[in-house]
Protein backbone atom coordinates (compact mmCIF):
# COMPACT_ATOMS: atom_id res chain seq x y z
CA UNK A 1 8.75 -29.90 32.28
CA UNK A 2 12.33 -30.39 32.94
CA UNK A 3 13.30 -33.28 34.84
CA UNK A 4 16.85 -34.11 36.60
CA UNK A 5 18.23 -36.97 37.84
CA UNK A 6 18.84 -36.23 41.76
CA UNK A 7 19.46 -39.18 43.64
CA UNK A 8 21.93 -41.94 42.58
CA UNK A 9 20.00 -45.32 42.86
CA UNK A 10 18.49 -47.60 40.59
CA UNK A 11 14.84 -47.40 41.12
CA UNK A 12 15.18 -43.62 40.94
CA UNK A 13 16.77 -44.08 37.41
CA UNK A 14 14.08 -46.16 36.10
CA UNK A 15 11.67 -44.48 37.33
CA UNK A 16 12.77 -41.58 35.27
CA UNK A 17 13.53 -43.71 32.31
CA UNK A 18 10.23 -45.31 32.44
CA UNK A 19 8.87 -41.51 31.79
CA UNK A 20 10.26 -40.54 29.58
CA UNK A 21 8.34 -39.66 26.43
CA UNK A 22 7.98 -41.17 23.23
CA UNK A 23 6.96 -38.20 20.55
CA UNK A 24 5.24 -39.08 17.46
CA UNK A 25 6.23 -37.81 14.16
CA UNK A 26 3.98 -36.84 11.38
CA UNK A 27 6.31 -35.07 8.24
CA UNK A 28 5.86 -35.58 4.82
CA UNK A 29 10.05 -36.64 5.18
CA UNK A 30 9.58 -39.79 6.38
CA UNK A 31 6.58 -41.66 3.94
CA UNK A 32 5.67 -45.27 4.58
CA UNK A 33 6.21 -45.30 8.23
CA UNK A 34 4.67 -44.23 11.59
CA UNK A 35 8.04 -42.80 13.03
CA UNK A 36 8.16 -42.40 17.46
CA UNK A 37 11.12 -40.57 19.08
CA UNK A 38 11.83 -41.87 22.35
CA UNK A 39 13.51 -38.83 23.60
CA UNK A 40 16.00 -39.34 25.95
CA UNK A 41 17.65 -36.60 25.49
CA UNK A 42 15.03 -35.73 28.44
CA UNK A 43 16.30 -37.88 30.97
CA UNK A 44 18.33 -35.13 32.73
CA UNK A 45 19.11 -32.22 30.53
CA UNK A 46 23.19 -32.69 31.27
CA UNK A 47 23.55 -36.09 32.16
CA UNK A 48 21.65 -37.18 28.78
CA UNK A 49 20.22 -39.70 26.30
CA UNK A 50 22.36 -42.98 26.01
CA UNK A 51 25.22 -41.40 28.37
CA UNK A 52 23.05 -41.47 31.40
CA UNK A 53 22.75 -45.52 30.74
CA UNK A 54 26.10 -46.07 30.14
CA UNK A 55 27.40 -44.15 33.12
CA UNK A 56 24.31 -45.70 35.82
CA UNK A 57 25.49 -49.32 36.65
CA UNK A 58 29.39 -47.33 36.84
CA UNK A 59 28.59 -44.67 39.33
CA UNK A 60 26.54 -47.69 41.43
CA UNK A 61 29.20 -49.68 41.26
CA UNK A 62 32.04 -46.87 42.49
CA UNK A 63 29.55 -46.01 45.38
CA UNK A 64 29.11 -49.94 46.33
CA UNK A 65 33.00 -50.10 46.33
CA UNK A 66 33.61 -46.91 48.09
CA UNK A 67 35.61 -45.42 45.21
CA UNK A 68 35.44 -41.46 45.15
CA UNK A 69 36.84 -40.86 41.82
CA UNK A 70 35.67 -41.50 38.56
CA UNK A 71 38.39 -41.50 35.73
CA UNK A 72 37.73 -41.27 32.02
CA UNK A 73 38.50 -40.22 28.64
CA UNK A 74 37.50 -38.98 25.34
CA UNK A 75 37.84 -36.38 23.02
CA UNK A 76 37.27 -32.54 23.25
CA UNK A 77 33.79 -32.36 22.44
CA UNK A 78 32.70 -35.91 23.93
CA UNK A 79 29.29 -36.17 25.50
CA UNK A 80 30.84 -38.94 27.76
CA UNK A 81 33.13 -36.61 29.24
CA UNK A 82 30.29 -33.81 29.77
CA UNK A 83 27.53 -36.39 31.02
CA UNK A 84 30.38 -38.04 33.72
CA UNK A 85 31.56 -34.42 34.70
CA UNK A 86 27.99 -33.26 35.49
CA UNK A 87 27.22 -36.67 36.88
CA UNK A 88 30.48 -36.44 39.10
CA UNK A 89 29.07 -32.98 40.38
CA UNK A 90 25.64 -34.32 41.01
CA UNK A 91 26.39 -37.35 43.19
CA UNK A 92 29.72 -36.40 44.92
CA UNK A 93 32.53 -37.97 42.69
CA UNK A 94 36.10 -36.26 42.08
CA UNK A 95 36.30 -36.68 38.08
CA UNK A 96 39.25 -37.11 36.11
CA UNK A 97 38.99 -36.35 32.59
CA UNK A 98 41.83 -37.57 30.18
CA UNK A 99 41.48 -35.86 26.78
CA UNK A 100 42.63 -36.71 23.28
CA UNK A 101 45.12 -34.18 21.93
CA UNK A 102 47.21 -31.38 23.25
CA UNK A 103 45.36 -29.04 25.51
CA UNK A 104 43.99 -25.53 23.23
CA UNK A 105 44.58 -21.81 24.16
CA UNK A 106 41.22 -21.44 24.61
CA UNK A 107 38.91 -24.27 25.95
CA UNK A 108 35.68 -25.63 23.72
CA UNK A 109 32.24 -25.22 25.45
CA UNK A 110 31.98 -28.63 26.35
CA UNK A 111 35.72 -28.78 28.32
CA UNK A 112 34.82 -25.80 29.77
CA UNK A 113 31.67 -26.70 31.16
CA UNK A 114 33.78 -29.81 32.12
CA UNK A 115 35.73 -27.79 34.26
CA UNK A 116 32.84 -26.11 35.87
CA UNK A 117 31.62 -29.32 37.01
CA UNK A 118 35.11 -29.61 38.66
CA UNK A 119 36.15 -32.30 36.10
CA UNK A 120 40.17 -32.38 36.23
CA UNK A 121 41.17 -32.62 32.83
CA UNK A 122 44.26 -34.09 31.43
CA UNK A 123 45.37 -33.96 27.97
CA UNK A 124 47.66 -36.63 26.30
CA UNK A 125 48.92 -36.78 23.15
CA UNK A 126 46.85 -39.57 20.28
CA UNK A 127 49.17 -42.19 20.59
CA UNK A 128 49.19 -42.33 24.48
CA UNK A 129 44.90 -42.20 24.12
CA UNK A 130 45.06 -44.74 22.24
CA UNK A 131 45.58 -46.58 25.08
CA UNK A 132 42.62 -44.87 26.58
CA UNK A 133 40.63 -48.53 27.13
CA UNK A 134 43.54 -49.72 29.22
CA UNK A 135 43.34 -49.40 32.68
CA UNK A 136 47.39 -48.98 32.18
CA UNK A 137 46.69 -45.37 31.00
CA UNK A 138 45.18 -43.67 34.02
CA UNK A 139 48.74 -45.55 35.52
CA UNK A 140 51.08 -44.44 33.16
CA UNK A 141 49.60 -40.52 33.69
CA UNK A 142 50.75 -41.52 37.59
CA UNK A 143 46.91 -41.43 38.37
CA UNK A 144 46.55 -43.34 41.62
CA UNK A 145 43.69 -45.74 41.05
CA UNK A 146 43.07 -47.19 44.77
CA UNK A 147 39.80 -44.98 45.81
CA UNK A 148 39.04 -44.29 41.69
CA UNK A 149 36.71 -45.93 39.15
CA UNK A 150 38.07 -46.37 35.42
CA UNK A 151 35.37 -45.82 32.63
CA UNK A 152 36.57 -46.75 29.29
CA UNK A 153 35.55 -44.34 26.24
CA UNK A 154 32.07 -43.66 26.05
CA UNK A 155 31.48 -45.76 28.81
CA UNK A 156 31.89 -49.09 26.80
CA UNK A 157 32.33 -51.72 29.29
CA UNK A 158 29.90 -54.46 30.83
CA UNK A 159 28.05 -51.96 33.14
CA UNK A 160 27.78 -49.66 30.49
CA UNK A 161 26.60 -52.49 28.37
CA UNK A 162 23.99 -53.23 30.91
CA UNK A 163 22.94 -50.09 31.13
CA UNK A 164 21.67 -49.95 27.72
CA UNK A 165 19.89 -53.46 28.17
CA UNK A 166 18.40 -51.48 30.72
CA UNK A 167 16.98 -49.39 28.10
CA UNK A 168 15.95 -51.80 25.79
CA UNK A 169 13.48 -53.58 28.72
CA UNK A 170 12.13 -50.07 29.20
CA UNK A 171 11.51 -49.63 25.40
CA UNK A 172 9.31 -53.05 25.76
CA UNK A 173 8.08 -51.79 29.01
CA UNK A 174 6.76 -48.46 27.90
CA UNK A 175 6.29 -48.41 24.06
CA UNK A 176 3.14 -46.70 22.62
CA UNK A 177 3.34 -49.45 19.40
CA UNK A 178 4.39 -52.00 18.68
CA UNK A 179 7.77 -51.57 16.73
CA UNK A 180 8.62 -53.36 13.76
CA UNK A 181 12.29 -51.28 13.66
CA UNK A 182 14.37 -49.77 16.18
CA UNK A 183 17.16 -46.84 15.18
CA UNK A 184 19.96 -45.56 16.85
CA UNK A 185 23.07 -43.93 16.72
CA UNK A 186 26.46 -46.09 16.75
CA UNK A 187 30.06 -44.29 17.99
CA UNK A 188 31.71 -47.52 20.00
CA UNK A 189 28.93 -50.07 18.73
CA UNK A 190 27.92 -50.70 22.33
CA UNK A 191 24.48 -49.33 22.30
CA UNK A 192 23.79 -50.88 19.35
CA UNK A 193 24.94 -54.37 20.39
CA UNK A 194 23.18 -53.92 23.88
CA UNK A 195 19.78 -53.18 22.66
CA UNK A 196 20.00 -55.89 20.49
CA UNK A 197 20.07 -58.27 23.39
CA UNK A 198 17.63 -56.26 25.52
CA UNK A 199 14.90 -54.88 22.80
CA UNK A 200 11.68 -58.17 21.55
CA UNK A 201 13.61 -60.11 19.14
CA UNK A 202 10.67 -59.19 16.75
CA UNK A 203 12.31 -56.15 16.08
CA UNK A 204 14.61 -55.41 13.46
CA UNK A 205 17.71 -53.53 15.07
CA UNK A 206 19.43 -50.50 12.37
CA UNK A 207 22.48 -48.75 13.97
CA UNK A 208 23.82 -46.14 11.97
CA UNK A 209 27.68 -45.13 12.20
CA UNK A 210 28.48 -41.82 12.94
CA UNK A 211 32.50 -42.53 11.95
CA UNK A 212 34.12 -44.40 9.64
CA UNK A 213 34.76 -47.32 11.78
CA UNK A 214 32.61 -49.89 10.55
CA UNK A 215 35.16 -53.04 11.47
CA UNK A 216 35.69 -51.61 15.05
CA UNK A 217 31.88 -51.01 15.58
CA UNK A 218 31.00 -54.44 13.98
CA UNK A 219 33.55 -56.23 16.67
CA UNK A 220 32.47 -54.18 19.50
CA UNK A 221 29.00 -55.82 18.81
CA UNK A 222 30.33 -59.31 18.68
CA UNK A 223 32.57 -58.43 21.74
CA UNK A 224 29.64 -58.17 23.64
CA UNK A 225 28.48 -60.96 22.36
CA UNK A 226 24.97 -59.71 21.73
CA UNK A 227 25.03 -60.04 17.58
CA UNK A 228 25.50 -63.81 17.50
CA UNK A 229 22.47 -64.60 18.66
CA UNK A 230 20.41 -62.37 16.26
CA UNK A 231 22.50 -61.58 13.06
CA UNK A 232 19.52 -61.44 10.84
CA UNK A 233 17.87 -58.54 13.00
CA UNK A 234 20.65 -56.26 13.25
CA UNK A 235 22.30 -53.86 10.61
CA UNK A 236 24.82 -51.55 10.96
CA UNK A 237 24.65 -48.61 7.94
CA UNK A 238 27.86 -47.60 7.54
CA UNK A 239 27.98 -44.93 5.11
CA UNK A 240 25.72 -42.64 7.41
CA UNK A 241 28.68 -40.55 9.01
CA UNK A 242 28.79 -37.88 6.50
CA UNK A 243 32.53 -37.54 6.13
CA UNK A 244 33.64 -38.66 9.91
CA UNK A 245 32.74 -38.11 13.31
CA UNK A 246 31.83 -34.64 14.14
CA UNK A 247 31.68 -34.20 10.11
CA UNK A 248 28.98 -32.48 9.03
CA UNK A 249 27.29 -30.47 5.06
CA UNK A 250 25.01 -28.54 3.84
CA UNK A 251 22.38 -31.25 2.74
CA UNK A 252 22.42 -32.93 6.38
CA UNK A 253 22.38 -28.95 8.32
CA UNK A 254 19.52 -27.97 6.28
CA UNK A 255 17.40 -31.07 6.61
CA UNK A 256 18.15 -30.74 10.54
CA UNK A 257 16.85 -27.39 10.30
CA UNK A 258 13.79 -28.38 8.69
CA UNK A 259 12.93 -31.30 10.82
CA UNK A 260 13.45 -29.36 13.74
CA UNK A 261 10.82 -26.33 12.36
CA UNK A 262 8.34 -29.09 11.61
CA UNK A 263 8.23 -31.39 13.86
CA UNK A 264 9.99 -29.44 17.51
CA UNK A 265 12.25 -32.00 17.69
CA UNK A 266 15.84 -30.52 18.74
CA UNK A 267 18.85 -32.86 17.84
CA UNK A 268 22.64 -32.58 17.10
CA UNK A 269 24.24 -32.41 14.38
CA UNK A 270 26.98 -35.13 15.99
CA UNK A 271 24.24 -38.56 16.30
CA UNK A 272 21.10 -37.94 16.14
CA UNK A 273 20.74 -35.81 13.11
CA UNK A 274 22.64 -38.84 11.18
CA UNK A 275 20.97 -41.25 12.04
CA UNK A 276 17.15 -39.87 11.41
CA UNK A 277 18.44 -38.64 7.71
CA UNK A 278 19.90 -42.01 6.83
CA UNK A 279 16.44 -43.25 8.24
CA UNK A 280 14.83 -39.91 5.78
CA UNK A 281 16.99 -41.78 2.86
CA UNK A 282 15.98 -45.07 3.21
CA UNK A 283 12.36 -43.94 3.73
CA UNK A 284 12.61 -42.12 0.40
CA UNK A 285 13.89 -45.81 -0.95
CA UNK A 286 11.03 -48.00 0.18
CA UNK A 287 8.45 -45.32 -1.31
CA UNK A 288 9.93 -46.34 -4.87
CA UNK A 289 10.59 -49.49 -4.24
CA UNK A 290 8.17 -52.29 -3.91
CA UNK A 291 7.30 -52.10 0.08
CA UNK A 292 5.76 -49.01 -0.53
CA UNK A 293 1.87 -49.76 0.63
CA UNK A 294 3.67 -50.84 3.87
CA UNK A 295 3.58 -48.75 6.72
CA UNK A 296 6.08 -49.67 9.25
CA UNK A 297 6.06 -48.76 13.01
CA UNK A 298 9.48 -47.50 13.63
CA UNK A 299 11.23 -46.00 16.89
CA UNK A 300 13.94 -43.72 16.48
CA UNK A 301 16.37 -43.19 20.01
CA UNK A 302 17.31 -40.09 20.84
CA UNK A 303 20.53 -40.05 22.24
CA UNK A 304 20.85 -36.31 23.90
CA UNK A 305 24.11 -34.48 23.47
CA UNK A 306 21.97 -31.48 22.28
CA UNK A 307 24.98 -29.62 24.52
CA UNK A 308 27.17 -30.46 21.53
CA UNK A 309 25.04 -28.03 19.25
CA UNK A 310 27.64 -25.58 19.91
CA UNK A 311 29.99 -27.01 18.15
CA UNK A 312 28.10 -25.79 14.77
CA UNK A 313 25.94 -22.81 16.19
């Protein structure tokens, strides 16, 4: 059953995070471990998976402050910018989108749906995105800010970051198990650095990069200051990204494919398919190593953007 996110308050958003399901995964691909996807990817089919959490505590916060515009940025096939487009449609926001890079003859799927939501989009060139965490940019573009709401990239600020403490109190709220490991996918480092402040301390935290920017994702965790506090329970696997962000090969499109004939889980190729191989590999690891009569309980966060899947198919 599908299931969208209609009305823009906090108990309504919990509500729906508090159902949404955790599916169990029984492969041959993963030995050693009893492997759970929460999927929320099924939050809200457009507003989706970590983006909805990020963007939450924001939109409450514009509405509280009577701001009618929600400005943002990111790059041409960014779920931020889709999820805060579609949001902006849903609840009544004007969105501004400010875009990496020089604008295309021809629009991607995602910008073009970002138009469709109404998003206004504004393209500026890398060195001026750069800036794109400054509320100086928006400024600069001669973007009045006095009724508008600035969201950084990917929504990483302190409501975003609350947000996905938000969905670490549901995890402990509403899992099946009880988790010994906790995956997820990293892009800014925020999600990972939330959760590790808002998921049992008993579990051991893996965020796997999707881009080589191991240093930037490491000090986005410490920025929040959420890593101090638990060093020894968080990891960050670098080498996951296959190539960069967006990057993708054979090995990791095939093994998509065959998890998703298997076990009817749909993912992108972008996050989620990363992370669950570099889980795949390391699974392969502990069968020949010596935790191999171990079976560990492990919980695997889907992060949506299955929009993005168009991007490869």
């Amino acid at each position: 059953m599908v299931r969208y996110l209609t009305e823009l308050s906090l108990d309504a958003f919990v509500d729906a995070a508090e159902n949404v399901p955790y599916q169990q995964i029984n492969s041959e691909l993963f030995p050693n471990i009893d492997l759970w996807v929460r999927r929320d990817d099924l939050i809200d089919p457009i507003i989706s998976g970590n983006k909805a959490y990020k963007l939450i505590y924001n939109l409450l916060e514009a509405r509280k402050l009577g701001k009618d515009t929600i400005v943002t940025c990111g790059g041409a096939w960014s779920n931020h910018i889709h999820a805060t487009a579609a949001a902006g449609q849903r609840f009544g926001f004007k969105t501004i989108g400010i875009i990496r890079g020089e604008r295309p003859p021809v629009l991607g799927a995602m910008l073009q749906d970002a138009e469709r939501f109404g998003m206004e989009l504004r393209f500026v060139c890398r060195s001026d995105y750069r800036k794109c965490r400054e509320l100086s940019l928006p400024a600069s573009l001669g973007l009045k800010m006095e009724g508008s709401w600035f969201v950084p990239e990917g929504g990483a600020n302190s409501l975003g970051a609350s947000g996905v403490r938000l969905l670490g109190r549901v995890i402990r709220e509403t899992s099946p198990v009880a988790f010994d490991q906790c995956w997820v996918a990293c892009g800014t480092g925020l999600s990972l650095g939330a959760l590790a402040s808002g998921l049992p301390p008993t579990i051991k935290l893996f965020g796997v990069a999707v881009l080589k920017a191991e240093k930037s994702i490491l000090a986005a965790v410490k920025e929040w200051g959420l890593a101090g506090s638990r060093p020894m329970r968080t990891t960050l696997i670098a080498d996951g990204h296959q190539g960069g962000y967006g990057k993708v090969n054979d090995r990791l499109l095939a093994f998509q494919k065959e998890l998703e004939q298997k076990a009817y889980l749909p993912i992108d190729h972008v996050y989620t398919a990363k992370v669950i191989y570099a889980l795949m590999r390391r699974c392969t690891q502990l069968k020949q190593g010596r935790h191999s009569k171990r079976q560990w309980k492990v919980l695997l966060v889907h992060t949506g953007g299955l929009q993005g899947r168009r991007g490869i198919v």
